[in-house]
N, C-alpha and C. Protein backbone atom coordinates (compact mmCIF):
# COMPACT_ATOMS: atom_id res chain seq x y z
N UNK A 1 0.87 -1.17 0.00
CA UNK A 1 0.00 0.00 0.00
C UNK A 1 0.91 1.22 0.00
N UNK A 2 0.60 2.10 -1.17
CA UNK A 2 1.70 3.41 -1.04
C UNK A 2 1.05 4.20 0.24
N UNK A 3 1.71 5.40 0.52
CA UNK A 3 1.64 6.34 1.19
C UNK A 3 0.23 7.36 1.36
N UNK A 4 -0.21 7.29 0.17
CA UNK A 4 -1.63 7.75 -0.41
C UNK A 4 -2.59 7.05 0.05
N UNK A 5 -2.35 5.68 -0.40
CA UNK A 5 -3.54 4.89 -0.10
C UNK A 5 -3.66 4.92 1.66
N UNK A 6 -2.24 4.72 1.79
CA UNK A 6 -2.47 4.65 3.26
C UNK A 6 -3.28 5.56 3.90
N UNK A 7 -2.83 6.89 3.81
CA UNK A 7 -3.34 7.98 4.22
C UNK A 7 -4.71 8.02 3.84
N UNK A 8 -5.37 7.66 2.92
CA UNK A 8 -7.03 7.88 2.39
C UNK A 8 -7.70 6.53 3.28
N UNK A 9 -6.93 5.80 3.24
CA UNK A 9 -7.70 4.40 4.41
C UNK A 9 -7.98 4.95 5.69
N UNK A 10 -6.53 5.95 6.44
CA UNK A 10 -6.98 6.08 7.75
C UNK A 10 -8.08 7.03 7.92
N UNK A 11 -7.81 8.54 6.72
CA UNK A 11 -9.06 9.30 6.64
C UNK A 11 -10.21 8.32 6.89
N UNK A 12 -10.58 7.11 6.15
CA UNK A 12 -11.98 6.82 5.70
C UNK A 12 -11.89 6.07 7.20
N UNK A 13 -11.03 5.08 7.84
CA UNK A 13 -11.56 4.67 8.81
C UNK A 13 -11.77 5.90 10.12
N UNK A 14 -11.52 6.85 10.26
CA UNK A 14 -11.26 8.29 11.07
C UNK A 14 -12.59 8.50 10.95
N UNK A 15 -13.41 8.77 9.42
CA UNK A 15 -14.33 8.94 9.40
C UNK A 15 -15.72 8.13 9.89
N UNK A 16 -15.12 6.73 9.93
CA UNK A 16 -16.14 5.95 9.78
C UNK A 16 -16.75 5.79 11.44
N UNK A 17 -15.32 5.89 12.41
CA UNK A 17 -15.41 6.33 13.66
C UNK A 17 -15.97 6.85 14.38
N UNK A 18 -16.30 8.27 13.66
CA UNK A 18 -16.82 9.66 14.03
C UNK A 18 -18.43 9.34 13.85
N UNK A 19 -18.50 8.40 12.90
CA UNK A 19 -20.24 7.89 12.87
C UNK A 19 -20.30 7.28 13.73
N UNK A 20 -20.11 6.12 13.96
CA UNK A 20 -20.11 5.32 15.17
C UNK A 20 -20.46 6.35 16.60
N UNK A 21 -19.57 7.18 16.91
CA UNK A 21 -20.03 7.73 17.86
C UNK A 21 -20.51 9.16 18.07
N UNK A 22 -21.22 9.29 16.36
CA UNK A 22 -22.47 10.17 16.39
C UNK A 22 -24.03 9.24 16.70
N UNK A 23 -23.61 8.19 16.52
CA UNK A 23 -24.98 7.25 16.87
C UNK A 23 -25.29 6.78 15.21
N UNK A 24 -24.71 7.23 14.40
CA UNK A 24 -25.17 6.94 13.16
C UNK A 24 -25.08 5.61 12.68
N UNK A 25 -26.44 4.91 11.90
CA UNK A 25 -26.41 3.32 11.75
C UNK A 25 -26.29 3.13 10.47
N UNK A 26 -25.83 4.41 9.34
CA UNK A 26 -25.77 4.32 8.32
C UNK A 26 -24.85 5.34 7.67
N UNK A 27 -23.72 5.43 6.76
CA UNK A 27 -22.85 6.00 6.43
C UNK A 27 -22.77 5.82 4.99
N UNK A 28 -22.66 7.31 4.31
CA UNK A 28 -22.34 7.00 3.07
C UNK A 28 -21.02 7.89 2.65
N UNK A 29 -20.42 7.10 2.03
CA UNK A 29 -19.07 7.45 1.69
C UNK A 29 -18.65 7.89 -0.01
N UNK A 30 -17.95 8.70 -0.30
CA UNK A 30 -17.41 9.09 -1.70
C UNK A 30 -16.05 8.54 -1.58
N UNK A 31 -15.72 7.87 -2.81
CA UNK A 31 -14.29 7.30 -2.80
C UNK A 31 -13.99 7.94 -4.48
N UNK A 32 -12.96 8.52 -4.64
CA UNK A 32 -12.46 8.99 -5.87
C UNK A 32 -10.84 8.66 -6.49
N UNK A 33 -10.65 7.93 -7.48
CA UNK A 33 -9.75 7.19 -7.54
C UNK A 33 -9.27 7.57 -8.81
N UNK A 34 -7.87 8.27 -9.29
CA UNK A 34 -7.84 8.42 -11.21
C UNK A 34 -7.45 6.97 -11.40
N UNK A 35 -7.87 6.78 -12.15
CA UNK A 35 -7.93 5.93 -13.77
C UNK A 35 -7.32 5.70 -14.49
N UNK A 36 -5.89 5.35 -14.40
CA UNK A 36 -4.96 5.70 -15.21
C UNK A 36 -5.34 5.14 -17.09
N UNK A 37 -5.92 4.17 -16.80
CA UNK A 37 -6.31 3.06 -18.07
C UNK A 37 -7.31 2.58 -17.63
N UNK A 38 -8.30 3.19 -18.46
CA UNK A 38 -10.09 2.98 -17.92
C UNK A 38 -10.73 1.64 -18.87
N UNK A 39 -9.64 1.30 -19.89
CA UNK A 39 -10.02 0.24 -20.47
C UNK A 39 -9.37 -1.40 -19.58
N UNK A 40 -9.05 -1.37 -19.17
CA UNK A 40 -8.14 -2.07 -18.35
C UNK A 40 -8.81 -2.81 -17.11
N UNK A 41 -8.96 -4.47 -17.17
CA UNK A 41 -9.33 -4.81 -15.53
C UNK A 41 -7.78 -5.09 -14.94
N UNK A 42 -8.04 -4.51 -13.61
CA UNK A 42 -7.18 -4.33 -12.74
C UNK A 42 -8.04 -4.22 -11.37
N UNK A 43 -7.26 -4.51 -10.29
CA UNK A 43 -7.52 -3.76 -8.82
C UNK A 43 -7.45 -2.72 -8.73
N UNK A 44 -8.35 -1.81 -8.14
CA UNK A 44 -8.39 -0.68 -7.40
C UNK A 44 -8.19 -0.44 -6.13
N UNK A 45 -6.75 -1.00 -5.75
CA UNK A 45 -6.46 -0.95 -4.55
C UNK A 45 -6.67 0.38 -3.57
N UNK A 46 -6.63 1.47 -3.93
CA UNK A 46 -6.78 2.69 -2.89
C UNK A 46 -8.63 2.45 -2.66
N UNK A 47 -9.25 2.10 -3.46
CA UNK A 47 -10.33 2.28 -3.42
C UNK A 47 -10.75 1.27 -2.01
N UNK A 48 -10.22 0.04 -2.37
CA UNK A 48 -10.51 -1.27 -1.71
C UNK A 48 -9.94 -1.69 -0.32
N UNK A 49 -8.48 -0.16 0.00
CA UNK A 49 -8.28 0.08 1.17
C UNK A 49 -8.79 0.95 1.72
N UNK A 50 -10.00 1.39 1.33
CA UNK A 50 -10.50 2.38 2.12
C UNK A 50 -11.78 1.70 2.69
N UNK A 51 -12.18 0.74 1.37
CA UNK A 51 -13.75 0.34 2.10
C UNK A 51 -13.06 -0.59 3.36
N UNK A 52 -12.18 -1.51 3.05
CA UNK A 52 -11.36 -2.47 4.63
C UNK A 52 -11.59 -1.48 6.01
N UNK A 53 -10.61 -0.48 4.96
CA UNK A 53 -10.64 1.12 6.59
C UNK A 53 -11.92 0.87 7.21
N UNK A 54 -12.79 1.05 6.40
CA UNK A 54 -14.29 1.25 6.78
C UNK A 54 -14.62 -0.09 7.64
N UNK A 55 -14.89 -1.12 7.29
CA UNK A 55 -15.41 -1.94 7.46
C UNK A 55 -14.61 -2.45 8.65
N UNK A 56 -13.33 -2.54 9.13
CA UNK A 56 -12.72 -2.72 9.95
C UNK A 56 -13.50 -1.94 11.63
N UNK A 57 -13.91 -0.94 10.89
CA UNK A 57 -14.73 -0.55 12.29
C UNK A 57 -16.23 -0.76 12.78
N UNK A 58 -16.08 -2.06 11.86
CA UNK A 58 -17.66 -2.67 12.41
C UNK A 58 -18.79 -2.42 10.99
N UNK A 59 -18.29 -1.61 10.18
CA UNK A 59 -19.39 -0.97 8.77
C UNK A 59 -19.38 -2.47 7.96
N UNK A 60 -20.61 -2.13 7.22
CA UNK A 60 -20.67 -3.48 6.30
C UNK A 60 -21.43 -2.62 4.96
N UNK A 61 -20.55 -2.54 3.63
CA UNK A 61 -20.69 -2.40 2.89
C UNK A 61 -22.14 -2.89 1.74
N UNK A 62 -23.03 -1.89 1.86
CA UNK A 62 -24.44 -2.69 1.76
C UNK A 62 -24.68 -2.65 0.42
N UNK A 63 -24.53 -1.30 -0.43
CA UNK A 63 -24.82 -1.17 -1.98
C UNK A 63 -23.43 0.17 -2.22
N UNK A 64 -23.26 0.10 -3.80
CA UNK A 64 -22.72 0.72 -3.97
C UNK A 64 -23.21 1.34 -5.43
N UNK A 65 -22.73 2.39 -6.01
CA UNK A 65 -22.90 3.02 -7.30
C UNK A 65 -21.35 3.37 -7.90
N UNK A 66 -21.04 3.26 -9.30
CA UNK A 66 -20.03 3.65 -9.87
C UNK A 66 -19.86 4.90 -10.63
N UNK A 67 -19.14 5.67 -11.12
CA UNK A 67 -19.37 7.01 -12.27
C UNK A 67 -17.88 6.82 -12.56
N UNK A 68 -17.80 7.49 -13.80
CA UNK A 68 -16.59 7.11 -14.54
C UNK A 68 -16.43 9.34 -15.15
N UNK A 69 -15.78 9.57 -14.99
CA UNK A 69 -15.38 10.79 -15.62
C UNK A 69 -14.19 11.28 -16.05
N UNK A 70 -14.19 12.63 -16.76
CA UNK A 70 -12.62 13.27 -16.61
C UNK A 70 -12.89 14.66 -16.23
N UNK A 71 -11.28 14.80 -15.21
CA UNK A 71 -11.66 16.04 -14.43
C UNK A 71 -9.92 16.58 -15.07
N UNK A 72 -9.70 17.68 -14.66
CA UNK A 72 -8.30 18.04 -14.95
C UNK A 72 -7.25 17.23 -15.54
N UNK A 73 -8.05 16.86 -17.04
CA UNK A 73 -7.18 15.93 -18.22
C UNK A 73 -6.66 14.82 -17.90
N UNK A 74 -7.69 13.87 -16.92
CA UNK A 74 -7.29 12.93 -16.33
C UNK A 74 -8.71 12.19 -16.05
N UNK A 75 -9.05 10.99 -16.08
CA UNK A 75 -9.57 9.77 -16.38
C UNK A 75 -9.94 10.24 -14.68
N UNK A 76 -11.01 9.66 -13.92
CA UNK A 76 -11.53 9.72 -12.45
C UNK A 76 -12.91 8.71 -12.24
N UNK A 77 -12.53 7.48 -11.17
CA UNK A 77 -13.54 6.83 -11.37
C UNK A 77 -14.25 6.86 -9.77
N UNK A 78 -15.21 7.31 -9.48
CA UNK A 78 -15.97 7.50 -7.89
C UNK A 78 -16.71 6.62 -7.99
N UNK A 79 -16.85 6.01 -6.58
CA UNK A 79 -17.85 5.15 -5.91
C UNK A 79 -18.67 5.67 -4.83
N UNK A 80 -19.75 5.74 -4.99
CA UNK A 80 -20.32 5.89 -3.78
C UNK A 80 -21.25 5.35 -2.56
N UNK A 81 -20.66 4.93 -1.75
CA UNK A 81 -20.85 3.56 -0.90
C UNK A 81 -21.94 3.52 0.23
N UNK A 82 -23.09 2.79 0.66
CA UNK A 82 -24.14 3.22 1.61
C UNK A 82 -23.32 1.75 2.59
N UNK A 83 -22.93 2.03 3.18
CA UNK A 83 -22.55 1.14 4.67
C UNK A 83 -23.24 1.27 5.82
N UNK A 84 -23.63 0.25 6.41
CA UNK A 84 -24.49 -0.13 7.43
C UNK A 84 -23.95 -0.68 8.69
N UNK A 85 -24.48 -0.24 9.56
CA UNK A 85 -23.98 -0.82 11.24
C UNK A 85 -24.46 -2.17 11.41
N UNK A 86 -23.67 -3.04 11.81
CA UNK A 86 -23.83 -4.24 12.08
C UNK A 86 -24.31 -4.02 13.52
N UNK A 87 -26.04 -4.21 13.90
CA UNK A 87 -26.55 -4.25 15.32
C UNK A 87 -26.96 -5.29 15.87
N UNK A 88 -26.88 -5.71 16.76
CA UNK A 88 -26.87 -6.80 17.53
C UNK A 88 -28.23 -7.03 17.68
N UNK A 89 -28.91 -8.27 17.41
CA UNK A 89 -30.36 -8.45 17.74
C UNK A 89 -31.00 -8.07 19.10
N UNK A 90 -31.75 -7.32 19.39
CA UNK A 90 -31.92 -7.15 20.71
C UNK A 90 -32.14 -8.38 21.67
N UNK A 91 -31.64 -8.83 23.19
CA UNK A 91 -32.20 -10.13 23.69
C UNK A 91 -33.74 -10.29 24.11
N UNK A 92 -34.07 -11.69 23.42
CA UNK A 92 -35.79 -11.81 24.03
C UNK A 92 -36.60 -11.21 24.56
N UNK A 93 -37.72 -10.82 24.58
CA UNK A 93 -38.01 -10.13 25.69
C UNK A 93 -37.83 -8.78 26.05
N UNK A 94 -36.72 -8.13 25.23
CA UNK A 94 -35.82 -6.84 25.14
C UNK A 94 -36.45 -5.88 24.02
N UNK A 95 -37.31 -6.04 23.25
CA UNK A 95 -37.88 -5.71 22.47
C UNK A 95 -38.68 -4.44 22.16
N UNK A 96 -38.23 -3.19 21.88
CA UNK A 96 -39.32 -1.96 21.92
C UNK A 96 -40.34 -2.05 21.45
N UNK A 97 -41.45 -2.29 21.57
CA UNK A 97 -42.71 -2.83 20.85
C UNK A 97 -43.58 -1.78 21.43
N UNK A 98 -44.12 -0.82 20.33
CA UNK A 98 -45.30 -0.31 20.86
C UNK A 98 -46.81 -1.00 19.43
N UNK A 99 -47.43 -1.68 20.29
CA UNK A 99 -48.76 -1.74 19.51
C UNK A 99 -49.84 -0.89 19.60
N UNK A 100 -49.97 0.39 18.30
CA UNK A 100 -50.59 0.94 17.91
C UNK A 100 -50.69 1.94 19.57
N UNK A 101 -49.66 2.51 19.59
CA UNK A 101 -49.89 3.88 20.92
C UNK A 101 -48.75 5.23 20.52
């Protein structure tokens, strides 16, 4: 992992953190990656260390969307990611239930 990637993983897990203990059970993320060769399968490793970042703090990657562009004479491919809190079933009995009040 270069230096970049590194640094955009800890941003995204930093971020993913800061939800967690806003109470938030749902996070959506922008990941922006150039393209060097948009014809090309390859890994998108910066991309794929950022969702780990993410997911490492409990997020679970639920849907995603792709866009493909060019920005400053350069190829740019964004993802944009809806990640979800993994919550623990409440125990038996534990249940907030209001019927019809």
């Amino acid at each position: 992992m270069g230096w970049i990637n590194n640094a955009k993983g800890t941003e995204a897990g930093k971020h993913a953190r800061e939800a967690i203990q806003a109470g938030n059970s749902v996070l959506i993320y922008k990941l922006i990656e150039a393209n060097t060769n948009s014809r090309a399968t390859a890994p998108m490793t910066g991309m794929a260390e950022q969702i780990q970042a993410i997911e490492a703090e409990g997020w679970r990657l639920d849907q995603m969307a792709a866009a493909e562009g060019k920005a400053l004479s350069s190829e740019r491919v964004a993802l944009v990611c809806l990640f979800r809190r993994a919550q623990p079933a409440p125990a038996y009995g534990q249940q907030n239930v209001s019927w019809g009040q």
